[in-house]
N, C-alpha and C. Protein backbone atom coordinates (compact mmCIF):
# COMPACT_ATOMS: atom_id res chain seq x y z
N UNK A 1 12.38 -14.87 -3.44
CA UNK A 1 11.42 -13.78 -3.53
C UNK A 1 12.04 -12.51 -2.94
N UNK A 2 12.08 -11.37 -3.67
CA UNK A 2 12.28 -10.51 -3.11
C UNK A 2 11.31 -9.47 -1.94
N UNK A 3 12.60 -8.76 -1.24
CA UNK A 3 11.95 -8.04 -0.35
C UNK A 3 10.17 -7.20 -0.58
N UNK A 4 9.21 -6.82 -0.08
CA UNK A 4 8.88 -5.98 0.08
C UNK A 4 8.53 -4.59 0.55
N UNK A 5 7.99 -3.53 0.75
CA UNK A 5 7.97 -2.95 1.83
C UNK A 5 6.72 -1.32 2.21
N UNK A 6 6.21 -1.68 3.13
CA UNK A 6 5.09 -0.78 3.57
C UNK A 6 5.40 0.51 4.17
N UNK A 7 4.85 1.57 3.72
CA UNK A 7 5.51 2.93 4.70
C UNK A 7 4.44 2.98 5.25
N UNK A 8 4.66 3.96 6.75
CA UNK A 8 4.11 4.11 7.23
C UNK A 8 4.50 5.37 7.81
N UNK A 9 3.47 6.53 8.16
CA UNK A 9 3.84 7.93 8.21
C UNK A 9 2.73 8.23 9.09
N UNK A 10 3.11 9.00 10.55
CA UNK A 10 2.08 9.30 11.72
C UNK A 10 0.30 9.49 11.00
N UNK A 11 -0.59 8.97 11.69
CA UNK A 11 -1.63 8.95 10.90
C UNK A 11 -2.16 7.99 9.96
N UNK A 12 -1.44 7.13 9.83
CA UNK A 12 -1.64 5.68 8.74
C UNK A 12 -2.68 5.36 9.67
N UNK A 13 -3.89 4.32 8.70
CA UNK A 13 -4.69 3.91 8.64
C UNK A 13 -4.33 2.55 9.67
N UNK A 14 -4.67 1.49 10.10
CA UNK A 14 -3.84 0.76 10.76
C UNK A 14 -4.32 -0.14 10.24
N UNK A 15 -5.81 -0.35 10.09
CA UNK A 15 -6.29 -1.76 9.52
C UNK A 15 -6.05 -1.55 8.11
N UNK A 16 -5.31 -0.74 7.64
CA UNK A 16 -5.13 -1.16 5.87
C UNK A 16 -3.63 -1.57 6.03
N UNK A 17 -2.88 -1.12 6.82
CA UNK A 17 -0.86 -1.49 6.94
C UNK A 17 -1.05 -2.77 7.69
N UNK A 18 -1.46 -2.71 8.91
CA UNK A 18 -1.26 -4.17 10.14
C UNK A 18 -2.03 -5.61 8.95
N UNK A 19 -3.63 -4.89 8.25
CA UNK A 19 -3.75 -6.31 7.81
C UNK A 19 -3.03 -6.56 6.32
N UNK A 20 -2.41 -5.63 5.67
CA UNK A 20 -1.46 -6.42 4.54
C UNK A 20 -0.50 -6.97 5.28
N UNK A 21 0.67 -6.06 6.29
CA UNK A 21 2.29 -7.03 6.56
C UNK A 21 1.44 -8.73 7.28
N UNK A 22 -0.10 -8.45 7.68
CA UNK A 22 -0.45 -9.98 8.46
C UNK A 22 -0.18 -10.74 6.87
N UNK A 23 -1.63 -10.26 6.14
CA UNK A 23 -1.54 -11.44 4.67
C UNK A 23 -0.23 -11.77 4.46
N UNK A 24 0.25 -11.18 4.06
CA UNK A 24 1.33 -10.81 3.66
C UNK A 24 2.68 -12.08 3.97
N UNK A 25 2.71 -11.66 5.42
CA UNK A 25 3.84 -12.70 5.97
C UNK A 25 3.54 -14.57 6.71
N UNK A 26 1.79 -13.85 6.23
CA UNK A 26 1.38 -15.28 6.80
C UNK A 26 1.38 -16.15 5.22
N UNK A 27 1.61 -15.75 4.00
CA UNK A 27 1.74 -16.01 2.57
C UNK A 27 2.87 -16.94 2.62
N UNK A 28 4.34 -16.39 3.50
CA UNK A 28 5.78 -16.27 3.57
C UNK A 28 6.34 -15.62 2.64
N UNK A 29 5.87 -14.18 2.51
CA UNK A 29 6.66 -13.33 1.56
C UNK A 29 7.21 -11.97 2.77
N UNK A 30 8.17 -11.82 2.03
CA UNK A 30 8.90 -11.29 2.87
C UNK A 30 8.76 -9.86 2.85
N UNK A 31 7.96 -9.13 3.96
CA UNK A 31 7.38 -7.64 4.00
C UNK A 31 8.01 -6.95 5.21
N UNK A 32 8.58 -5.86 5.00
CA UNK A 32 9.25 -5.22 5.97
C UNK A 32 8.14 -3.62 6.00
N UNK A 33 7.66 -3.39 7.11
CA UNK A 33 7.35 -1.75 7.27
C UNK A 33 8.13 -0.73 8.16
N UNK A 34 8.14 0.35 7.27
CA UNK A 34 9.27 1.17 7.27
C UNK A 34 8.61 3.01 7.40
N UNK A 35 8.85 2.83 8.68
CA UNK A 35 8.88 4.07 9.17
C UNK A 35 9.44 5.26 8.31
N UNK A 36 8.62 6.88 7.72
CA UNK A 36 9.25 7.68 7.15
C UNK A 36 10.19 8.48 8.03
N UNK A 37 9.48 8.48 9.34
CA UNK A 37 10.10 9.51 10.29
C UNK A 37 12.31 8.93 10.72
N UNK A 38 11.95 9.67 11.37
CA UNK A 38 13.42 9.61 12.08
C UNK A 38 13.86 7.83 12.90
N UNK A 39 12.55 7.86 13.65
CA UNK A 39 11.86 7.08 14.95
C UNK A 39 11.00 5.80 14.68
N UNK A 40 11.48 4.36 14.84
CA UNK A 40 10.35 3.54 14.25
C UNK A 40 9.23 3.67 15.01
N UNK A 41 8.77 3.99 15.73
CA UNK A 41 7.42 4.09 16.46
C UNK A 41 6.56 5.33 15.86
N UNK A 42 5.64 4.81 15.05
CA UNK A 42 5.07 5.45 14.58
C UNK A 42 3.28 5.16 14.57
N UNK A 43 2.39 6.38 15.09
CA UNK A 43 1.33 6.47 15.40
C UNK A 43 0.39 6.41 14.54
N UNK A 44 -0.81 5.68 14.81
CA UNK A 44 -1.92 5.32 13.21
C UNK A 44 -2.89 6.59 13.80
N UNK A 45 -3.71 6.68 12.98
CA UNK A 45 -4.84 7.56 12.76
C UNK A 45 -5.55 7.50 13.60
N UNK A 46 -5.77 6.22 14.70
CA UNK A 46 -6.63 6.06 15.87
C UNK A 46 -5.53 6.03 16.97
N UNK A 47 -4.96 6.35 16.80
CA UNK A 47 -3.76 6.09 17.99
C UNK A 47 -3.74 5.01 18.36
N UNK A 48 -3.09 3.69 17.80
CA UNK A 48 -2.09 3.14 17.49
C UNK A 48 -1.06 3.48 17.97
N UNK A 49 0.03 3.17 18.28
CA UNK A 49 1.13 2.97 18.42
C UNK A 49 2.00 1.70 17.91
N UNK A 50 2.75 1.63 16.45
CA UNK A 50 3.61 0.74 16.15
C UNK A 50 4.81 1.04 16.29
N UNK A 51 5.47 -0.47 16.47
CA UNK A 51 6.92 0.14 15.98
C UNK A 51 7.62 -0.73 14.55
N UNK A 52 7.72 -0.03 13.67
CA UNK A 52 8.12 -0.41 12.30
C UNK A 52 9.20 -0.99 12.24
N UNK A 53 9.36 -2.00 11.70
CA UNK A 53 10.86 -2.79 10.95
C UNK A 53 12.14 -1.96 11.21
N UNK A 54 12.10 -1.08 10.45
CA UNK A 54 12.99 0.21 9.67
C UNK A 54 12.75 1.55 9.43
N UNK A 55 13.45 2.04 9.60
CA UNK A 55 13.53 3.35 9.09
C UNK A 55 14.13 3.56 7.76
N UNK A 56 13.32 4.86 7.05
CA UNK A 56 13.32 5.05 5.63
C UNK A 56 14.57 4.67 5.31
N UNK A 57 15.81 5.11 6.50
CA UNK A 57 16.83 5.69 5.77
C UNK A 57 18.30 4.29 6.13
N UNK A 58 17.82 3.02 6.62
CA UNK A 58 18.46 1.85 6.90
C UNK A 58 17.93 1.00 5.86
N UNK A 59 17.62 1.22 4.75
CA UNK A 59 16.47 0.56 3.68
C UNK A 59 17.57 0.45 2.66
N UNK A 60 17.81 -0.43 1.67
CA UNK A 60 17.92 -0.76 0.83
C UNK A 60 16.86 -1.48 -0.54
N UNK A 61 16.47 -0.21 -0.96
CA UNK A 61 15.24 -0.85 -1.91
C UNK A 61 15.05 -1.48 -2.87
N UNK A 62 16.50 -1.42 -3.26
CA UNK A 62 17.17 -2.24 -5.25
C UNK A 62 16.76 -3.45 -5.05
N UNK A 63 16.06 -3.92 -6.07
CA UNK A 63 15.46 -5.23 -5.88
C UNK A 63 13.84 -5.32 -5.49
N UNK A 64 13.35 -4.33 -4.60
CA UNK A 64 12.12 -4.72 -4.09
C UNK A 64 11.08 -5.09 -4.97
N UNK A 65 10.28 -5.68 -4.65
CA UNK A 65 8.54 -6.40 -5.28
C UNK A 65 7.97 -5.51 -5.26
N UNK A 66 7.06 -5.25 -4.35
CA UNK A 66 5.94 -4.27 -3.89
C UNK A 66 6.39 -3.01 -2.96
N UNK A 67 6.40 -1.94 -3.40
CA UNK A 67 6.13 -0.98 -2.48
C UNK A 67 4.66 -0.35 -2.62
N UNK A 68 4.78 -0.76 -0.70
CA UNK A 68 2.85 -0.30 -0.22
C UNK A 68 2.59 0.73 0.73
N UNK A 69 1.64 2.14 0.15
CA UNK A 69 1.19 2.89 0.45
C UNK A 69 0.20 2.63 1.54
N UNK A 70 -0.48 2.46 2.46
CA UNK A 70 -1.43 2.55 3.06
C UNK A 70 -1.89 4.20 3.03
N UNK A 71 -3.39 4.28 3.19
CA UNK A 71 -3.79 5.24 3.36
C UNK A 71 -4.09 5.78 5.09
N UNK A 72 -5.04 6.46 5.23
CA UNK A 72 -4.99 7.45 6.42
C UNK A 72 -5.05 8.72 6.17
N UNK A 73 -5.59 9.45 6.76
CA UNK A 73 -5.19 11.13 6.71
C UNK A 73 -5.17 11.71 8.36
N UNK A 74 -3.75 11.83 8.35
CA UNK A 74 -2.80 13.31 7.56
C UNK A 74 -1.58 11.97 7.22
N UNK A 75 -1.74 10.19 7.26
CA UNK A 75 -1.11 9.77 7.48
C UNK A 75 -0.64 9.43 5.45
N UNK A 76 -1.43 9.84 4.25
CA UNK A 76 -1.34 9.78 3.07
C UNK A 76 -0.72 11.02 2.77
N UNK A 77 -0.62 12.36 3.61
CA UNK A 77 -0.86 13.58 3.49
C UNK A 77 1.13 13.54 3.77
N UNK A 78 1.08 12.89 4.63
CA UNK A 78 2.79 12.75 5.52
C UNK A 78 3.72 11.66 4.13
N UNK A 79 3.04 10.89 3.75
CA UNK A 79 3.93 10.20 3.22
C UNK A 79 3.70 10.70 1.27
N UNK A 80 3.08 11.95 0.95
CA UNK A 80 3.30 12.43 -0.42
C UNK A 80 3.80 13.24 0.36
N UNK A 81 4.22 14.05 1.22
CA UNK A 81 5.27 15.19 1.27
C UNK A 81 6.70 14.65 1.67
N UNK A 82 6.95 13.73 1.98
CA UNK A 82 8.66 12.66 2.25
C UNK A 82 8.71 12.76 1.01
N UNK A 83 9.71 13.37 -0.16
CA UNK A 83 10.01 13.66 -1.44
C UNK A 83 10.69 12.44 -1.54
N UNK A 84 11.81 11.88 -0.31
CA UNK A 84 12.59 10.57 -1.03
C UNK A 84 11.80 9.59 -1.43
N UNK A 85 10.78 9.23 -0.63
CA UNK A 85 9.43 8.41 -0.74
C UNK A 85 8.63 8.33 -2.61
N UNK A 86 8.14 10.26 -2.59
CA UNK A 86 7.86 10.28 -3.88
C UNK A 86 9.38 9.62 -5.38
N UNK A 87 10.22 10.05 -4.68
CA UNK A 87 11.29 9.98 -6.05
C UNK A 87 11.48 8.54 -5.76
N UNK A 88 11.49 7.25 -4.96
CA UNK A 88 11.45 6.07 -4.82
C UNK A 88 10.66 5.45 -6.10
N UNK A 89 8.74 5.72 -5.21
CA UNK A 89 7.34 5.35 -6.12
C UNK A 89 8.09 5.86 -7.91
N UNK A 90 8.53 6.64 -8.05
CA UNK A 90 8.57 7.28 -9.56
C UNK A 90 9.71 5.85 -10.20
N UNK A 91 10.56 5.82 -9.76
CA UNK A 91 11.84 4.90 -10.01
C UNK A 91 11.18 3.65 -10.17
N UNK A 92 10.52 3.23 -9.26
CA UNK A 92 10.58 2.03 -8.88
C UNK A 92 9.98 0.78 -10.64
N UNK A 93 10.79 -0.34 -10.47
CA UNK A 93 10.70 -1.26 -11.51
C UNK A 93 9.93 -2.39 -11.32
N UNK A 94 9.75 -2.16 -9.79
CA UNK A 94 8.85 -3.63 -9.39
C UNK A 94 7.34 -3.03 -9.46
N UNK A 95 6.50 -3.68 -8.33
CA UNK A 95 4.87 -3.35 -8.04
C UNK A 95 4.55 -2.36 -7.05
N UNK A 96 3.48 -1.61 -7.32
CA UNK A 96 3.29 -0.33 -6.30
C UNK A 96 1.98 -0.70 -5.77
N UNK A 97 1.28 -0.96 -4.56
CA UNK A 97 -0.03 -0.99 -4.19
C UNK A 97 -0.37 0.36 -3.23
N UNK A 98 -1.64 0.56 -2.95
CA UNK A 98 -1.93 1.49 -2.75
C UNK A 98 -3.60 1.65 -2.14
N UNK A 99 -3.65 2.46 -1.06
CA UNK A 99 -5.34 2.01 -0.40
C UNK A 99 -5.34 3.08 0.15
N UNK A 100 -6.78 3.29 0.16
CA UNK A 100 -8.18 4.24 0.57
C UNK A 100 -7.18 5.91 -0.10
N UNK A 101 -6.92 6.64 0.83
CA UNK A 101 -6.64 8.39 -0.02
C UNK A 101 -5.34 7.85 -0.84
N UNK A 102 -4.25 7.08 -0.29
CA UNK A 102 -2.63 6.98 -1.11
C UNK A 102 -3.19 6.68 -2.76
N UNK A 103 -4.18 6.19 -2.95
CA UNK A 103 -3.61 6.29 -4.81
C UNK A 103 -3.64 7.94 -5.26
N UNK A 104 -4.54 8.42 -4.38
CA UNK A 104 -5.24 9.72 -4.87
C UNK A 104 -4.47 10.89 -4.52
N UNK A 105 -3.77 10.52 -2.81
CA UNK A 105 -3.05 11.98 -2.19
C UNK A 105 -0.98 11.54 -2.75
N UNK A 106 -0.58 10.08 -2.92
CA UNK A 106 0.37 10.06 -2.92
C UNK A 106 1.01 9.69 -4.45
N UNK A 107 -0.13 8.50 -4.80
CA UNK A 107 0.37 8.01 -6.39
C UNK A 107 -0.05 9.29 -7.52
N UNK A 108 -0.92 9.91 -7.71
CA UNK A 108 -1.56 10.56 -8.64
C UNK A 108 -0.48 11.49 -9.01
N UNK A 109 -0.51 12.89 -8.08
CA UNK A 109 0.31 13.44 -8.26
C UNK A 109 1.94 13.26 -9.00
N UNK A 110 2.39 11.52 -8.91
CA UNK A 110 3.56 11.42 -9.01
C UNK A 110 3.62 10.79 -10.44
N UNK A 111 2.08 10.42 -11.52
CA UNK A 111 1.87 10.50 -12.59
C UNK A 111 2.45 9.13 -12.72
N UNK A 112 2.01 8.28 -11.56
CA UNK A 112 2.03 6.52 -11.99
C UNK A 112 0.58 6.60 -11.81
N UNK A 113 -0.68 6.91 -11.72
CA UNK A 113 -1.86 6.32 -12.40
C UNK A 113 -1.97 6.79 -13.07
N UNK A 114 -1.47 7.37 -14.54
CA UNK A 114 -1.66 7.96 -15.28
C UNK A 114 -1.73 6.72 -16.33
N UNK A 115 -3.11 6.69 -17.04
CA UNK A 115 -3.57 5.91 -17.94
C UNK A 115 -3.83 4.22 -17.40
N UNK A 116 -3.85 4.58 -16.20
CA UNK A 116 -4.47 2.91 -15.36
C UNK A 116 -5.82 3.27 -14.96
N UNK A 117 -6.19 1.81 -14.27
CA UNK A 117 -7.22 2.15 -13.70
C UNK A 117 -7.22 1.66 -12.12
N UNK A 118 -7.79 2.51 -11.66
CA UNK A 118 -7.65 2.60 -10.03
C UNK A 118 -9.09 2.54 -9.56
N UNK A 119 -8.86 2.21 -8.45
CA UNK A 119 -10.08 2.73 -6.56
C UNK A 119 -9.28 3.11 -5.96
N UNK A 120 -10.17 4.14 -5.24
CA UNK A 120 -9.64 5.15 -4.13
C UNK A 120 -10.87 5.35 -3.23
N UNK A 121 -10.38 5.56 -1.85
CA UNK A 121 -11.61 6.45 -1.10
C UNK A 121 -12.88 7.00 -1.59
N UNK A 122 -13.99 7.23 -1.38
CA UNK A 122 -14.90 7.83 -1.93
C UNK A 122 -14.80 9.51 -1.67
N UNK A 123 -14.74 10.00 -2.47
CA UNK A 123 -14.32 11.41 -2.61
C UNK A 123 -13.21 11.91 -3.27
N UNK A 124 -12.37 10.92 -3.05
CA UNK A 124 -11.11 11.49 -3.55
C UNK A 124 -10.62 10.83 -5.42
N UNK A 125 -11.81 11.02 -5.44
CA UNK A 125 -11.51 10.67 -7.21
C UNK A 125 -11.14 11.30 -8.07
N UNK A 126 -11.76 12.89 -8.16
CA UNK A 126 -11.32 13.60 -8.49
C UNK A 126 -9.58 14.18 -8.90
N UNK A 127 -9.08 13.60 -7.86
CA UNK A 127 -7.70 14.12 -7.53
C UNK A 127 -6.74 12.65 -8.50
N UNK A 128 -7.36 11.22 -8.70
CA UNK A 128 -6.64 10.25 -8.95
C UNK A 128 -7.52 10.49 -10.86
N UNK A 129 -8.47 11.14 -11.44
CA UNK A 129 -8.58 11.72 -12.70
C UNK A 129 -7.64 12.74 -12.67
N UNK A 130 -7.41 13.41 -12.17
CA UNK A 130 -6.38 14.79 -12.41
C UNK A 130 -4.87 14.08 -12.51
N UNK A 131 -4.60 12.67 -12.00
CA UNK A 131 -3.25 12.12 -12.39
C UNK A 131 -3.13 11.05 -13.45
N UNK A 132 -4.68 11.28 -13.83
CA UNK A 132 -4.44 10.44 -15.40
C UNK A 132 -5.35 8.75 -15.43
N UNK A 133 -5.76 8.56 -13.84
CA UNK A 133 -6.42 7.06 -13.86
C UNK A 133 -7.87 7.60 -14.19
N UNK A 134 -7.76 5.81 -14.52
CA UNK A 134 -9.69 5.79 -15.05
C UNK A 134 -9.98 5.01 -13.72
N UNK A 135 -11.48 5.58 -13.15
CA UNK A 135 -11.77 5.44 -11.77
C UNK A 135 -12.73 4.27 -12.08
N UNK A 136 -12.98 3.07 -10.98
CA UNK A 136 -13.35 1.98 -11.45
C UNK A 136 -14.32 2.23 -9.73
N UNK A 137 -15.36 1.94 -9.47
CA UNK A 137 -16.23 1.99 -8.71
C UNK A 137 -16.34 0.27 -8.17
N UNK A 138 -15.19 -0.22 -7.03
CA UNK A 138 -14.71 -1.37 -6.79
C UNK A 138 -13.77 -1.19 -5.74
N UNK A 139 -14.22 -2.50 -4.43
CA UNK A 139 -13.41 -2.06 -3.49
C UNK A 139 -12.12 -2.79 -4.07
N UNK A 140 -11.21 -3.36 -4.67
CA UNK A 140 -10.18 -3.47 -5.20
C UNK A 140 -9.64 -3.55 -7.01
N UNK A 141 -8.69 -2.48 -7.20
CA UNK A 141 -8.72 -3.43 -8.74
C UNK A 141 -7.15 -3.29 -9.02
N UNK A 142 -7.17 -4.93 -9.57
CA UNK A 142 -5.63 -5.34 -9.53
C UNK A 142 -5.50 -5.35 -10.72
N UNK A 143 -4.14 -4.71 -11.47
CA UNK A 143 -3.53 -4.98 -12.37
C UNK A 143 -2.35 -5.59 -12.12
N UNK A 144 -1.27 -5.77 -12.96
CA UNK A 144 -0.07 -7.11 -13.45
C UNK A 144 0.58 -5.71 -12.42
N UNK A 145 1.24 -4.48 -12.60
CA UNK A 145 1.85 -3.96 -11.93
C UNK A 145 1.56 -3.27 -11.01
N UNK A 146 0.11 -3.06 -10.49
CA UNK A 146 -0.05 -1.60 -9.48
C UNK A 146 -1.86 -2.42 -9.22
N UNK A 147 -1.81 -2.21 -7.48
CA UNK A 147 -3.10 -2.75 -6.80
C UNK A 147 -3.74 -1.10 -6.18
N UNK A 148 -5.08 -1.21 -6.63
CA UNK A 148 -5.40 0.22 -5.40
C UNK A 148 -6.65 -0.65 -4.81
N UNK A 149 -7.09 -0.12 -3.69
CA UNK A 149 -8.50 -0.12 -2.89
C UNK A 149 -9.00 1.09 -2.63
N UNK A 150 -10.13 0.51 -2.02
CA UNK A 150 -10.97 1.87 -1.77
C UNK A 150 -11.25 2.16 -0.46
N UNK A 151 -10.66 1.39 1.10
CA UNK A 151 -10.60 1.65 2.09
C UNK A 151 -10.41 0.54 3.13
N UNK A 152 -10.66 1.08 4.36
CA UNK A 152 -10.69 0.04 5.47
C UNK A 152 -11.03 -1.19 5.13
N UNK A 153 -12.55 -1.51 4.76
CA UNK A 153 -13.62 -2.63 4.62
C UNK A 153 -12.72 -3.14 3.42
N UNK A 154 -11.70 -2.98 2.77
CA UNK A 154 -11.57 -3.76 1.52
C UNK A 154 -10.05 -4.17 1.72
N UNK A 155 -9.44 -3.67 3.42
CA UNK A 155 -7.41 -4.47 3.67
C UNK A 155 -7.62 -5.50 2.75
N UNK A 156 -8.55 -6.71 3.43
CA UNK A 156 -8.65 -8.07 3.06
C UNK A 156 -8.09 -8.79 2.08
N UNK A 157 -9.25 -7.78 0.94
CA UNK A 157 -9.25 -8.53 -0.55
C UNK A 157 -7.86 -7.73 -0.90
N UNK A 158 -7.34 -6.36 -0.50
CA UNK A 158 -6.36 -5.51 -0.68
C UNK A 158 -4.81 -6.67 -0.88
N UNK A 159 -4.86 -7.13 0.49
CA UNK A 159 -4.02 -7.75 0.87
C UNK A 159 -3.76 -9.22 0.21
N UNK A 160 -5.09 -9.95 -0.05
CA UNK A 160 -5.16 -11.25 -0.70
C UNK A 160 -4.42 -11.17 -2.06
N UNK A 161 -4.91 -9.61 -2.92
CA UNK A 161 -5.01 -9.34 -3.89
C UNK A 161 -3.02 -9.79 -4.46
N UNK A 162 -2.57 -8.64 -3.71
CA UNK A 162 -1.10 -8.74 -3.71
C UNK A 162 -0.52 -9.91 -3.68
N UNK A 163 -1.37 -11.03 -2.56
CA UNK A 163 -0.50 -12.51 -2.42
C UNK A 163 -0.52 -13.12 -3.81
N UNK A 164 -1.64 -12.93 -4.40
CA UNK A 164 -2.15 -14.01 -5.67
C UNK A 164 -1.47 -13.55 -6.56
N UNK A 165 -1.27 -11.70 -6.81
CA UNK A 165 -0.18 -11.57 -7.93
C UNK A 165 0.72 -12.04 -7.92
N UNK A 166 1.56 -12.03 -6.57
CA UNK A 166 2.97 -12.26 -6.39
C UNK A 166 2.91 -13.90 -6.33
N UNK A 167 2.31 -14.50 -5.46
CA UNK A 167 2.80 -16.23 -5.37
C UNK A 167 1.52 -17.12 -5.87
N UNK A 168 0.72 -16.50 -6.80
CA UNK A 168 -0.64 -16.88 -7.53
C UNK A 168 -2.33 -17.11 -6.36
N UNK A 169 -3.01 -17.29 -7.11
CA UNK A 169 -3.82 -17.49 -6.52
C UNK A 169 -4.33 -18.72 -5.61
N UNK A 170 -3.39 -19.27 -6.25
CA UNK A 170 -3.95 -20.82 -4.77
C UNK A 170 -3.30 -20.71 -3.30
N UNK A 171 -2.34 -20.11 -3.75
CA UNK A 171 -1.84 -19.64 -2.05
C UNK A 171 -2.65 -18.25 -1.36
N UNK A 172 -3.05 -17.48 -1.91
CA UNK A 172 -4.00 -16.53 -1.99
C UNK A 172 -5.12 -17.32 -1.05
N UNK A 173 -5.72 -18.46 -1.85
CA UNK A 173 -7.01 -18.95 -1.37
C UNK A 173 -6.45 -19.39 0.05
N UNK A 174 -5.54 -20.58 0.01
CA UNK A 174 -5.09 -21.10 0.81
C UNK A 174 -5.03 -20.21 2.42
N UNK A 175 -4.36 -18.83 1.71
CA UNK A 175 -3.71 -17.60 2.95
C UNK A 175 -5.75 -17.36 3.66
N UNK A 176 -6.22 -16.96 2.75
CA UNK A 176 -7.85 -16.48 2.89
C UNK A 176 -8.53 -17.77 3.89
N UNK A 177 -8.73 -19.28 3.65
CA UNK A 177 -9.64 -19.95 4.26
C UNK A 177 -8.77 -20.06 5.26
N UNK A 178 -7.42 -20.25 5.75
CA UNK A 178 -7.26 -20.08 6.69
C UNK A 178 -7.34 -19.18 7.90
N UNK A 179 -8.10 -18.07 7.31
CA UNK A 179 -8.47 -17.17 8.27
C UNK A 179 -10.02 -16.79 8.03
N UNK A 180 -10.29 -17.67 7.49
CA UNK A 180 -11.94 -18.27 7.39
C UNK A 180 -12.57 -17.13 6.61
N UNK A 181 -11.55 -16.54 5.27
CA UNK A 181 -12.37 -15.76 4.30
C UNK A 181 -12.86 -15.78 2.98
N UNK A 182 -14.02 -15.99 2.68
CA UNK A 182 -14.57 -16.54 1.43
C UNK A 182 -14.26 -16.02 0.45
């Protein structure tokens, strides 16, 4: 299985990044989060304090599965202005996920929801129609290449969502009742 990997940019959301790399590695898929800044210690939206895997720029991405946006603000706001970040998402051949403002402040603009269908934050719909998605009123909706949510209350299914694409859904279930979620 190949790598994955989560950015994270001062201001990230914490319960949408901390509970995917949990699903995630408790699946055994292999998720690395990766600091945009200089510095892996990087601060969530409630002040948080993590310290990330990697930095943007010790990354080797050829090959990756999933690259995952978490949302946050100014922490969605930080990671659509890192241009290497945007020219990555544009390239990329594998899966892109994406939660609460990132489909809307980071994917849209970069004209990968263009002609999908997405969730985003409530409010910020507007901005993920202006990049071409059809807005689906749902705290998650998964397609074969690209996952969005619509916030905090929905990491969970966010995170489940990704396991079941990538290693199907019985490990999905499996990952879920073991942390006693229906």
């Amino acid at each position: 299985m190949n790598s994955s990997y989560i950015f994270l940019a001062n201001g990230f959301e914490e319960i949408e990044a901390l509970t995917v790399i949990d699903v995630m590695r408790r699946a055994g898929m292999d998720v690395k989060s990766v600091s945009i800044h200089s510095d892996k210690k990087v601060t969530g939206a409630h002040g948080i304090e993590v310290t990330a895997d990697l930095t943007f720029k010790e990354c080797d991405f050829d090959g990756s599965e999933w690259l995952i946006t978490p949302g946050g603000m100014p922490g969605s706001t930080h990671l659509a202005a890192f241009s290497a970040l945007g020219d990555l998402l544009k390239v990329h051949k594998g899966k892109i996920a994406a939660i609460c403002a990132a489909p809307a402040v980071v994917l849209a603009p970069l004209g990968i929801l263009d002609g999908k269908e997405a969730t985003c934050y409530p409010g910020f719909e507007d901005a993920c129609k202006a990049g071409g998605a059809t807005m689906r009123n749902e705290p998650v909706v998964a397609l074969d290449r690209l996952i969005t949510a619509n916030g905090p209350a929905a990491a969970m299914k966010f995170a489940l969502a990704i396991v079941a694409n990538s290693m199907g859904e019985s490990v999905a279930t499996e990952v879920a009742a073991g942390m006693l979620c229906k």
